[in-house]
N, C-alpha and C. Protein backbone atom coordinates (compact mmCIF):
# COMPACT_ATOMS: atom_id res chain seq x y z
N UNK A 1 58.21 236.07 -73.23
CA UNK A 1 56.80 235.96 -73.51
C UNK A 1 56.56 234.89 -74.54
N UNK A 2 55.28 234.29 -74.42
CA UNK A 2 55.04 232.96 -75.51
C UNK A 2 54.32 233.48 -76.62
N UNK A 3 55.18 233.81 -77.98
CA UNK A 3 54.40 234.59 -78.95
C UNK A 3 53.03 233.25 -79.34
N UNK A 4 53.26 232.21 -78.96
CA UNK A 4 52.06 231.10 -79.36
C UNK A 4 50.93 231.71 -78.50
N UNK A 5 51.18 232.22 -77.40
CA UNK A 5 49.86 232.73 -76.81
C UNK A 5 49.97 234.02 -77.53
N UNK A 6 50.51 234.80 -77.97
CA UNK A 6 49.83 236.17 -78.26
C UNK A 6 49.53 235.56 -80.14
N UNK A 7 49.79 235.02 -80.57
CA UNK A 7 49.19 234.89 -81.95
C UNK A 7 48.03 234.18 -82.26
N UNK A 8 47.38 233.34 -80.87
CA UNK A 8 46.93 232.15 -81.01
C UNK A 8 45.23 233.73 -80.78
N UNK A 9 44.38 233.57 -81.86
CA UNK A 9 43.49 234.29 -81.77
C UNK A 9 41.89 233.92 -81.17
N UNK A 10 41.90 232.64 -80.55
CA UNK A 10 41.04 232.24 -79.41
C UNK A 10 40.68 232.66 -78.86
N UNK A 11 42.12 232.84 -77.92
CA UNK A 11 42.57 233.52 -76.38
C UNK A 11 41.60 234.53 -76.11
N UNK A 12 40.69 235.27 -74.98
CA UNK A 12 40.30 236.11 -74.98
C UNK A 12 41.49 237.32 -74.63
N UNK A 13 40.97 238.23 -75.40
CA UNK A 13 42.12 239.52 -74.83
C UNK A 13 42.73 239.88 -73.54
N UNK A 14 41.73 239.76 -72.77
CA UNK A 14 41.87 240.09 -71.27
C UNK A 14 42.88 238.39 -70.80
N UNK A 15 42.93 237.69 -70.74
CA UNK A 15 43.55 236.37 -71.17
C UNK A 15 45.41 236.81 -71.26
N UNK A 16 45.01 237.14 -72.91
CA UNK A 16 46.49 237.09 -73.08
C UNK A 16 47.10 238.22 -72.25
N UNK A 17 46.24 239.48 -71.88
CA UNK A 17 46.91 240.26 -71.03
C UNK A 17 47.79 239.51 -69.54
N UNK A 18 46.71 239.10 -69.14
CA UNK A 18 47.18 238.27 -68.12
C UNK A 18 48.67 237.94 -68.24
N UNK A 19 48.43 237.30 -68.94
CA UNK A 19 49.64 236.15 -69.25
C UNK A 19 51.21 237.34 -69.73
N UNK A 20 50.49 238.65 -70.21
CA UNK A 20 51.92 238.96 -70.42
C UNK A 20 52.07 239.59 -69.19
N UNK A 21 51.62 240.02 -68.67
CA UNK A 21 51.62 240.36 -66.82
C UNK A 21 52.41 239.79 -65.84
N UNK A 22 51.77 238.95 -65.85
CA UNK A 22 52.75 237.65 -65.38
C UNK A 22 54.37 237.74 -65.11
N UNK A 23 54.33 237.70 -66.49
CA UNK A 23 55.71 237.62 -67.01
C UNK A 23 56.68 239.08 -66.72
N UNK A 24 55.86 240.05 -66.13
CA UNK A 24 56.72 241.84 -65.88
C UNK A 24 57.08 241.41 -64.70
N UNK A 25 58.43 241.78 -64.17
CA UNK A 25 59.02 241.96 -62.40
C UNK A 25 58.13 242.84 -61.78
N UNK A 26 57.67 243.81 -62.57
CA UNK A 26 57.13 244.86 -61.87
C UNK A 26 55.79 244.30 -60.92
N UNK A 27 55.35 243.15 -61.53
CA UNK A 27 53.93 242.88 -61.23
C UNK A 27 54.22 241.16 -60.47
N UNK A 28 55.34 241.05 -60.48
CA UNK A 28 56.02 239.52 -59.77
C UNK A 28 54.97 239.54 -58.86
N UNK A 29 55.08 240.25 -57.31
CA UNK A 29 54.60 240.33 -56.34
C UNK A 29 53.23 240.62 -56.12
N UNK A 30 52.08 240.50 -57.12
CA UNK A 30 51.09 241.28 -57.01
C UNK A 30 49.69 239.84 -57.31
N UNK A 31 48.98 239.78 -56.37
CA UNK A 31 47.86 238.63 -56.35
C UNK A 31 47.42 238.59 -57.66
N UNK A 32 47.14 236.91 -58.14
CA UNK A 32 46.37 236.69 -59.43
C UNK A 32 45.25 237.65 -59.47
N UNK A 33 44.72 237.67 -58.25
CA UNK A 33 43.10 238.50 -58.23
C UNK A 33 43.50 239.93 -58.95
N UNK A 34 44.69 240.63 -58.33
CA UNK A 34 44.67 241.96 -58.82
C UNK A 34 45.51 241.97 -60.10
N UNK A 35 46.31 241.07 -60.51
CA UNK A 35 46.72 241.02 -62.12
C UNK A 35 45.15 240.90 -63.45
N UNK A 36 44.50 240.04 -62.70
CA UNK A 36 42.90 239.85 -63.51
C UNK A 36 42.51 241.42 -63.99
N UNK A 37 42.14 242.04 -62.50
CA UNK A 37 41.87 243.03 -63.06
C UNK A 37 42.81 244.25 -63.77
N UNK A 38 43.41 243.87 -63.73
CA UNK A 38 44.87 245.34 -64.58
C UNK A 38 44.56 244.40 -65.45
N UNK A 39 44.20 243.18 -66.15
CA UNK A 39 44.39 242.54 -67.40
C UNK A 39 43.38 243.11 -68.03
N UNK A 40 41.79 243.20 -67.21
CA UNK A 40 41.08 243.49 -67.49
C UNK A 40 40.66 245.23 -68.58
N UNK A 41 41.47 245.90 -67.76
CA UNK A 41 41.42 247.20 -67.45
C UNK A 41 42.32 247.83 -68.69
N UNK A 42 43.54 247.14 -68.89
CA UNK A 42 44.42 247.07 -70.09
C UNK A 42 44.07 247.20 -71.16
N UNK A 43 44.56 247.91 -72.26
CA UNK A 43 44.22 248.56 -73.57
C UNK A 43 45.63 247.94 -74.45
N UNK A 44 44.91 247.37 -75.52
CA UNK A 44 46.07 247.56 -76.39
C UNK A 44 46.02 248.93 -77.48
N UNK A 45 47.26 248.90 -78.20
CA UNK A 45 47.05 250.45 -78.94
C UNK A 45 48.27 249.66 -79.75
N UNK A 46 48.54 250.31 -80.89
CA UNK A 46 49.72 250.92 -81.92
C UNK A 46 49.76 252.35 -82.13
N UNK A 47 51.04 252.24 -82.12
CA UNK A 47 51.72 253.69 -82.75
C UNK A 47 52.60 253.90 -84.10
N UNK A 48 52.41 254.77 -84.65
CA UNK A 48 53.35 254.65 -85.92
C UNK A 48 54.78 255.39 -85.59
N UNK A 49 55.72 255.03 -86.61
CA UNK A 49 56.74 255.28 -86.28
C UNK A 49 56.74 257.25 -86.35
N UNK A 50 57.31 257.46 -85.50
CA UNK A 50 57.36 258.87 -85.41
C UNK A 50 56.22 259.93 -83.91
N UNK A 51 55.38 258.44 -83.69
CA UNK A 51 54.15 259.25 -83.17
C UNK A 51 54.82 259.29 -81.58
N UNK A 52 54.53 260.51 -80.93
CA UNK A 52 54.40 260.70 -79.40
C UNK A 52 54.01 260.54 -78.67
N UNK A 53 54.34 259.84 -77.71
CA UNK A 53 53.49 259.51 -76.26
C UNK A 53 53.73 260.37 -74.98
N UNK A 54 54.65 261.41 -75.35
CA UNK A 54 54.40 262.05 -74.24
C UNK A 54 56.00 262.80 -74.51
N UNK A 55 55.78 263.99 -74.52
CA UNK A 55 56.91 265.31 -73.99
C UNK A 55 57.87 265.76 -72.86
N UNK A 56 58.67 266.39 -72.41
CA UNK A 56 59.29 266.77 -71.33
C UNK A 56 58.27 268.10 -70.98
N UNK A 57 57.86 267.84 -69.77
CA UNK A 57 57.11 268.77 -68.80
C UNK A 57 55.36 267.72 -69.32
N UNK A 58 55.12 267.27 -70.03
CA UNK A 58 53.77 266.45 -69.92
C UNK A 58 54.04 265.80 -68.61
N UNK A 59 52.40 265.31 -68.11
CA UNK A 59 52.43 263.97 -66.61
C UNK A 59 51.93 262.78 -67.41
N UNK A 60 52.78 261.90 -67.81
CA UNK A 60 52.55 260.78 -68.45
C UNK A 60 51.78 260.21 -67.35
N UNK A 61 50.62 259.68 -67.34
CA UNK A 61 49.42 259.21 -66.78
C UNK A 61 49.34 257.36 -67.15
N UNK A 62 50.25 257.27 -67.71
CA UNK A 62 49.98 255.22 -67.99
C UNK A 62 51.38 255.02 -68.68
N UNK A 63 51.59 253.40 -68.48
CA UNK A 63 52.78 252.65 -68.68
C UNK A 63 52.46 251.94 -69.52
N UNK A 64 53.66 251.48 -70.25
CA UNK A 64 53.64 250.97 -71.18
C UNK A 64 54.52 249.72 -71.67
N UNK A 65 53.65 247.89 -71.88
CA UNK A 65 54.00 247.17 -72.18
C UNK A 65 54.70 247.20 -74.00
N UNK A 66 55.54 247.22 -73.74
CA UNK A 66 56.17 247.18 -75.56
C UNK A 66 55.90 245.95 -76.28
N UNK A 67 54.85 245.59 -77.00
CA UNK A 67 54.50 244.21 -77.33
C UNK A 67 55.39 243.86 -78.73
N UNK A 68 55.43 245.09 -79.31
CA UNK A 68 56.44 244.74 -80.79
C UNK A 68 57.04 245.90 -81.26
N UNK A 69 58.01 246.05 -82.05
CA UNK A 69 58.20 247.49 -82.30
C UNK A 69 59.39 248.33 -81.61
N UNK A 70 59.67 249.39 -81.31
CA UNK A 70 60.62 250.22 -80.10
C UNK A 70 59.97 251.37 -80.24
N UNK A 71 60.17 251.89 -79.26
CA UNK A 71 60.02 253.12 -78.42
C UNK A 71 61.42 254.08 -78.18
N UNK A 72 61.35 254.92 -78.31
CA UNK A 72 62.53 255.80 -77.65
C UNK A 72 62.86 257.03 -76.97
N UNK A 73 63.32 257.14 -75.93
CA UNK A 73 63.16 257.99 -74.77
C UNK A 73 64.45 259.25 -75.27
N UNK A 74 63.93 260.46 -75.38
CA UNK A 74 65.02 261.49 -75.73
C UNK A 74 65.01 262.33 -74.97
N UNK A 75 65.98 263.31 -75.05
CA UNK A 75 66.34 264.70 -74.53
C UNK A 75 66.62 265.91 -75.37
N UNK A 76 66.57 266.75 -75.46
CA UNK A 76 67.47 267.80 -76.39
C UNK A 76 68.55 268.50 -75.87
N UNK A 77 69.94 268.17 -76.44
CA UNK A 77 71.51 268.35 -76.29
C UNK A 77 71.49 269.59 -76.28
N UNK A 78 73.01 270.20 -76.11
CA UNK A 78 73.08 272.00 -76.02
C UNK A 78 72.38 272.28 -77.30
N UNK A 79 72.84 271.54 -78.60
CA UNK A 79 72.36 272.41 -79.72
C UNK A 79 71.14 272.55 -80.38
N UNK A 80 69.78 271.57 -79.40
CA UNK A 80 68.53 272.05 -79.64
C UNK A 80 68.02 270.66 -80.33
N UNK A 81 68.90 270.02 -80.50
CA UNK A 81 69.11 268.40 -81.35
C UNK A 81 68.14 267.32 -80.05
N UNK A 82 67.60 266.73 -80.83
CA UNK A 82 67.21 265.28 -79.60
C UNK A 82 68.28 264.29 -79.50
N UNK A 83 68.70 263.61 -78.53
CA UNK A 83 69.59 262.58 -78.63
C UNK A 83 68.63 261.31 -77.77
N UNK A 84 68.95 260.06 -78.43
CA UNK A 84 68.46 259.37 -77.86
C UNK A 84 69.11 258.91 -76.24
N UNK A 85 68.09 258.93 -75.59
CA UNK A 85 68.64 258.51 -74.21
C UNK A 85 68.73 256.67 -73.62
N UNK A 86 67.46 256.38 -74.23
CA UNK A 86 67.15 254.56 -74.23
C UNK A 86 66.50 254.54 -75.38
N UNK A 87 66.47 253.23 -75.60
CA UNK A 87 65.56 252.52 -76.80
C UNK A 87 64.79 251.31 -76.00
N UNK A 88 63.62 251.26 -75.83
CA UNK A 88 62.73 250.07 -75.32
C UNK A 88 62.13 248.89 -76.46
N UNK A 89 62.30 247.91 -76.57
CA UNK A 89 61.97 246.83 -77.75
C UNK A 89 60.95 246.41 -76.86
N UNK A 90 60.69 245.24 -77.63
CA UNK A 90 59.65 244.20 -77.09
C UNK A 90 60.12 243.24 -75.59
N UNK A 91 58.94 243.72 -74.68
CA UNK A 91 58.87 243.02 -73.16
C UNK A 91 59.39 244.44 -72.28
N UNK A 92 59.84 245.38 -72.45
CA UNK A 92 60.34 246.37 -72.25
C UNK A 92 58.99 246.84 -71.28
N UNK A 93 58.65 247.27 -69.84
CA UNK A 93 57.80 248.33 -69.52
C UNK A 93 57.93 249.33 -69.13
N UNK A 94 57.58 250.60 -69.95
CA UNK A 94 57.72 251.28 -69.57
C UNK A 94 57.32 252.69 -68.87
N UNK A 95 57.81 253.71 -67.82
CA UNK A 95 56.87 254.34 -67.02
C UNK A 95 56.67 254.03 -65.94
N UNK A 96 56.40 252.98 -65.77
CA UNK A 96 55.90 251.89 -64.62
C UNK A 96 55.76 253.03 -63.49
N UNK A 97 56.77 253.88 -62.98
CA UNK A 97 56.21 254.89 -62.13
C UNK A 97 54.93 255.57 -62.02
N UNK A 98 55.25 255.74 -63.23
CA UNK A 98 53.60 257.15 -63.70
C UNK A 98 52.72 256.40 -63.11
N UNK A 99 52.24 255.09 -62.65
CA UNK A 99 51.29 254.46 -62.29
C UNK A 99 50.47 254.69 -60.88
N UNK A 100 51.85 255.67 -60.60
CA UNK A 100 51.45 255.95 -58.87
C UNK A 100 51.37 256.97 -58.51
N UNK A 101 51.59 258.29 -59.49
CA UNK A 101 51.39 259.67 -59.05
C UNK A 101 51.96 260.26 -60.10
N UNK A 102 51.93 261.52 -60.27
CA UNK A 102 51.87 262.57 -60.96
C UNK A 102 53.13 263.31 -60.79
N UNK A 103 54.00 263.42 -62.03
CA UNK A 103 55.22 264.12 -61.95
C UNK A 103 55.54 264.66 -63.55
N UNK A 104 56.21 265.91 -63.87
CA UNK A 104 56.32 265.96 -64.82
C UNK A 104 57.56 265.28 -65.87
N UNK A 105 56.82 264.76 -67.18
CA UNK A 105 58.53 264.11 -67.51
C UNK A 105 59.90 265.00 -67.98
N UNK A 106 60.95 263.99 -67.94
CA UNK A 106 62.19 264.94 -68.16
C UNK A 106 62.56 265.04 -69.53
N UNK A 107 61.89 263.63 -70.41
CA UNK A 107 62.13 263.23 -71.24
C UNK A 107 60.66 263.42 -72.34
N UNK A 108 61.19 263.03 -73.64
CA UNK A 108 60.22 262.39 -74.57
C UNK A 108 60.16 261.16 -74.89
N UNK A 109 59.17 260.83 -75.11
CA UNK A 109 58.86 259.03 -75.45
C UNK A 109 58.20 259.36 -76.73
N UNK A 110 58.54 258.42 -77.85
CA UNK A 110 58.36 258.95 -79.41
C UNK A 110 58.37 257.33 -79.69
N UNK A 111 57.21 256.91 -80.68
CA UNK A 111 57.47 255.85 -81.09
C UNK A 111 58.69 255.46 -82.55
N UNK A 112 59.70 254.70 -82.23
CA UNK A 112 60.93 254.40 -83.18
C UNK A 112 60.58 253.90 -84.72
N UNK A 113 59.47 253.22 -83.95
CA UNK A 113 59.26 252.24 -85.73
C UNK A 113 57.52 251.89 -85.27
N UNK A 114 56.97 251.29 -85.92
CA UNK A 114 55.63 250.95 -85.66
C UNK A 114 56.07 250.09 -84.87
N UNK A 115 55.05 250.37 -83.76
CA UNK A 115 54.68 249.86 -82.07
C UNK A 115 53.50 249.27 -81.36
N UNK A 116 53.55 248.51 -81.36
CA UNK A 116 52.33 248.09 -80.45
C UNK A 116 52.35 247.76 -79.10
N UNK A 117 51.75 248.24 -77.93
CA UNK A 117 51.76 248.34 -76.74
C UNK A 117 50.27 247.54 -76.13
N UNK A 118 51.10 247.32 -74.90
CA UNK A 118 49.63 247.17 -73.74
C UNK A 118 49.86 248.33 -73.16
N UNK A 119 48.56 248.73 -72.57
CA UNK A 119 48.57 250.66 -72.01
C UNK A 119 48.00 250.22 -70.85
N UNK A 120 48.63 250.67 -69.48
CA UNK A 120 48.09 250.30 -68.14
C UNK A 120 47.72 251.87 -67.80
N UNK A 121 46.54 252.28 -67.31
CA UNK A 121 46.58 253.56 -67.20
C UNK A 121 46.23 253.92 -65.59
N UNK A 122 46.93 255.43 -65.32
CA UNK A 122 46.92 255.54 -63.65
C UNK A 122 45.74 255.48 -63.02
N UNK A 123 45.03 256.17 -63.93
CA UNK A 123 43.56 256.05 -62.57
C UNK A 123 42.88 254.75 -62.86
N UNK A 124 42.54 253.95 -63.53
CA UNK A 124 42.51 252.55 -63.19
C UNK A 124 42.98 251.58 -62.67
N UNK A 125 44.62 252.29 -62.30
CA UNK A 125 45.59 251.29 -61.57
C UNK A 125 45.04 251.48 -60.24
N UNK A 126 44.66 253.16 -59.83
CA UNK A 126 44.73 253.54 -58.79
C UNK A 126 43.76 252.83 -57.88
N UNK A 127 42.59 252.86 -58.85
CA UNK A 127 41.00 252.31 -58.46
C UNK A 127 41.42 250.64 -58.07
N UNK A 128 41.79 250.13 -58.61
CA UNK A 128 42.72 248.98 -58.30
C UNK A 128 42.92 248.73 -56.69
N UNK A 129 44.10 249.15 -56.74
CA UNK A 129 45.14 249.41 -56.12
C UNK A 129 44.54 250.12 -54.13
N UNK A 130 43.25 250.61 -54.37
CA UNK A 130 42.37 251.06 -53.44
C UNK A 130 41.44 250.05 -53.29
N UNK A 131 41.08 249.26 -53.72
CA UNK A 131 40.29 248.16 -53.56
C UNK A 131 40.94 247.15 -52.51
N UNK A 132 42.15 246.93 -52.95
CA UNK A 132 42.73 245.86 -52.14
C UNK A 132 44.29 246.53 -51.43
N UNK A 133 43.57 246.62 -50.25
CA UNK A 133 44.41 247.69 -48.98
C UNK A 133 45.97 246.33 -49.08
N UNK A 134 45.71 245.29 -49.27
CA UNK A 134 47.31 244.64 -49.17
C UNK A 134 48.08 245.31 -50.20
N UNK A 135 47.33 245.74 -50.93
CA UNK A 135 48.09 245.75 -52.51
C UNK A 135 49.46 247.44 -51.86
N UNK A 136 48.82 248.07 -50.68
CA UNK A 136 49.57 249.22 -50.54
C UNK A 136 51.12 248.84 -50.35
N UNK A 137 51.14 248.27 -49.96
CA UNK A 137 52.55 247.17 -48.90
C UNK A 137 53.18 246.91 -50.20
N UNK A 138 52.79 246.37 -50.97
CA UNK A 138 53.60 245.39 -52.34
C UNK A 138 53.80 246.66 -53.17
N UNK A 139 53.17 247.66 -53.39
CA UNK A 139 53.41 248.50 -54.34
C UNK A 139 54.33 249.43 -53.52
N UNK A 140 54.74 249.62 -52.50
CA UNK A 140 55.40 250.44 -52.22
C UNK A 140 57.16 249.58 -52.60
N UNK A 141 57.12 248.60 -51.97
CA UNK A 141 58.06 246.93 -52.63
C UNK A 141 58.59 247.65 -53.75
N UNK A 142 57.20 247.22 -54.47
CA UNK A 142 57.98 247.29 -56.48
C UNK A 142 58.17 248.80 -56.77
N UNK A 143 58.28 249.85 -56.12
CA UNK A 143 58.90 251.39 -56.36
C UNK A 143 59.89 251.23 -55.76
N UNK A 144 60.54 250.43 -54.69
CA UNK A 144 61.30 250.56 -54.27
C UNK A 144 62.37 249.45 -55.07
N UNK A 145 61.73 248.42 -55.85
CA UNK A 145 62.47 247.32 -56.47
C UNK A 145 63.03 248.28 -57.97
N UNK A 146 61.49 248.94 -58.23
CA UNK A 146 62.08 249.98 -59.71
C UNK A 146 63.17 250.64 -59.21
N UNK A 147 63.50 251.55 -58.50
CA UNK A 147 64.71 252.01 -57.91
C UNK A 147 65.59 252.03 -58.01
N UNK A 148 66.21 250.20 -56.95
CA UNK A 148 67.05 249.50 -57.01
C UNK A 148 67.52 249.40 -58.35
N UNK A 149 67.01 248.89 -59.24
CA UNK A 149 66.95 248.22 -60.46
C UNK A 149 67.52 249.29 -61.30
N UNK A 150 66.61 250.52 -60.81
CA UNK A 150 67.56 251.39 -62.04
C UNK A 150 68.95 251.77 -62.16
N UNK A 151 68.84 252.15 -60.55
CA UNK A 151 70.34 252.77 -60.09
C UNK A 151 70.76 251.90 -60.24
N UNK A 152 70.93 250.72 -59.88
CA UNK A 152 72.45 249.05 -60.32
C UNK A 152 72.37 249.23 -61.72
N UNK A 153 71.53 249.55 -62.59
CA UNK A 153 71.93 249.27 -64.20
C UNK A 153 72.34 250.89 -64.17
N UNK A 154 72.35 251.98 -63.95
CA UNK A 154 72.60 252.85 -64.32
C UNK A 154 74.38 253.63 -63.41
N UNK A 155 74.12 252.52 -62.61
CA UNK A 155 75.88 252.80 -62.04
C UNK A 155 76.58 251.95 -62.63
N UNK A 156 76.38 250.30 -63.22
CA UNK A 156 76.66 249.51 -63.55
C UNK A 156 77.24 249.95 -65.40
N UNK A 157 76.69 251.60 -65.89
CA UNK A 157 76.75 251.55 -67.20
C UNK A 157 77.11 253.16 -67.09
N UNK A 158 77.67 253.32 -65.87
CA UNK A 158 78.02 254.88 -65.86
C UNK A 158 79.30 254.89 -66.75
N UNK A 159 79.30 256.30 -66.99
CA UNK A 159 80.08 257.06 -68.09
C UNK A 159 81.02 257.70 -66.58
N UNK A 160 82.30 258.49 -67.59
CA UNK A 160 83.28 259.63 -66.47
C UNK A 160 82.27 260.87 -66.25
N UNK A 161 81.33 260.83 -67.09
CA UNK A 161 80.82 262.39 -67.06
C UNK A 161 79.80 262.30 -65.77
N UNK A 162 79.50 261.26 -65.88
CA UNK A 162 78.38 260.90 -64.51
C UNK A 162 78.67 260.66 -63.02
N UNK A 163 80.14 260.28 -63.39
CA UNK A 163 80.78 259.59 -61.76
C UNK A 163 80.58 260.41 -60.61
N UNK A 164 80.42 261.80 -60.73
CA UNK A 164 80.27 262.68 -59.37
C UNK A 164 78.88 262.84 -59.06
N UNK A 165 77.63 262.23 -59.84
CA UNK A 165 76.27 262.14 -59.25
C UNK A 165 75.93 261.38 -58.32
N UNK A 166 75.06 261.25 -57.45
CA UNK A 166 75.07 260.28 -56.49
C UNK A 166 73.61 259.20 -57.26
N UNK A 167 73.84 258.19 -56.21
CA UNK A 167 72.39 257.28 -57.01
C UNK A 167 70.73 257.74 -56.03
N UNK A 168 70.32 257.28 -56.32
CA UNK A 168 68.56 257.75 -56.00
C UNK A 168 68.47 257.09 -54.69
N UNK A 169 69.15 256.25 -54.05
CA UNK A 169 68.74 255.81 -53.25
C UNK A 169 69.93 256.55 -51.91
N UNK A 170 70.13 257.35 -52.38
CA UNK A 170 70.96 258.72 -51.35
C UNK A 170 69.93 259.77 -51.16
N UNK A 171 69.10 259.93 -51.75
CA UNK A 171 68.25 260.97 -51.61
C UNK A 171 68.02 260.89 -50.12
């Protein structure tokens, strides 16, 4: 990302959204017309270090561009302890699923240190996303590209304890 465009305070907001849009795989495939409006539609926010974005069994409802800061995704171990599972920095998006339906999470998302995000949220994606009937075709693409993407980095970084799971795309 070009921090000269995100510092440069001209820019209209909806603008620099764009531009960090652009720049996500998730959104590679997706018409200028319909990046405009998710730019449009886009929220920025901060979080302080410590604050929550969402629990195990919450339906995280929006994704999240990591503009500065980290994020970190946990679990709680046998002894009731959180362990961290990922850490997301800056350019990081994350969720990107939640954008398309409703599931509960497995995890917690807790902000690491002070955070600032772009917030894409589902039912504005959705309203989107229903407007322009091509957009069904490409978004089914980039769930299927998130996928890919996870399972190769997540077989690619498997542990012994993991080796007898199968990947997501056995389902």
């Amino acid at each position: 990302m070009s921090s000269s465009t995100e510092n440069n305070d001209h820019i209209p907001e909806m603008q620099r959204n764009l531009e960090l849009l652009k720049e996500i795989p998730f959104f590679s495939a997706f018409p200028v017309k319909v990046l405009k409006l998710i730019a449009f539609v886009s929220t920025r926010g901060s979080f302080s270090a410590g604050d929550l974005l969402y629990e195990e069994g919450d339906n995280p409802d929006r994704a999240y561009l990591v503009l500065s800061g980290s994020l970190i995704l946990t679990t709680r171990n046998e002894d009731g302890e959180n362990t961290v599972v990922k850490r997301f920095t800056a350019n990081d998006f994350v969720s990107s699923l939640s954008l398309f339906g409703s599931m509960p999470a497995l995890f917690n998302l807790r902000a690491e240190t002070k955070t600032t995000v772009l917030t894409i949220d589902r039912k504005q994606f959705s309203k989107i996303i229903t407007q322009f009937p091509e957009i069904q075709a490409l978004s089914l693409r980039v769930i299927l590209k998130e996928i890919h993407r996870w399972e190769k980095t997540n077989i690619s970084e498997q542990t012994p304890c993991c080796s007898t799971r199968m990947g997501v795309t056995a389902l």
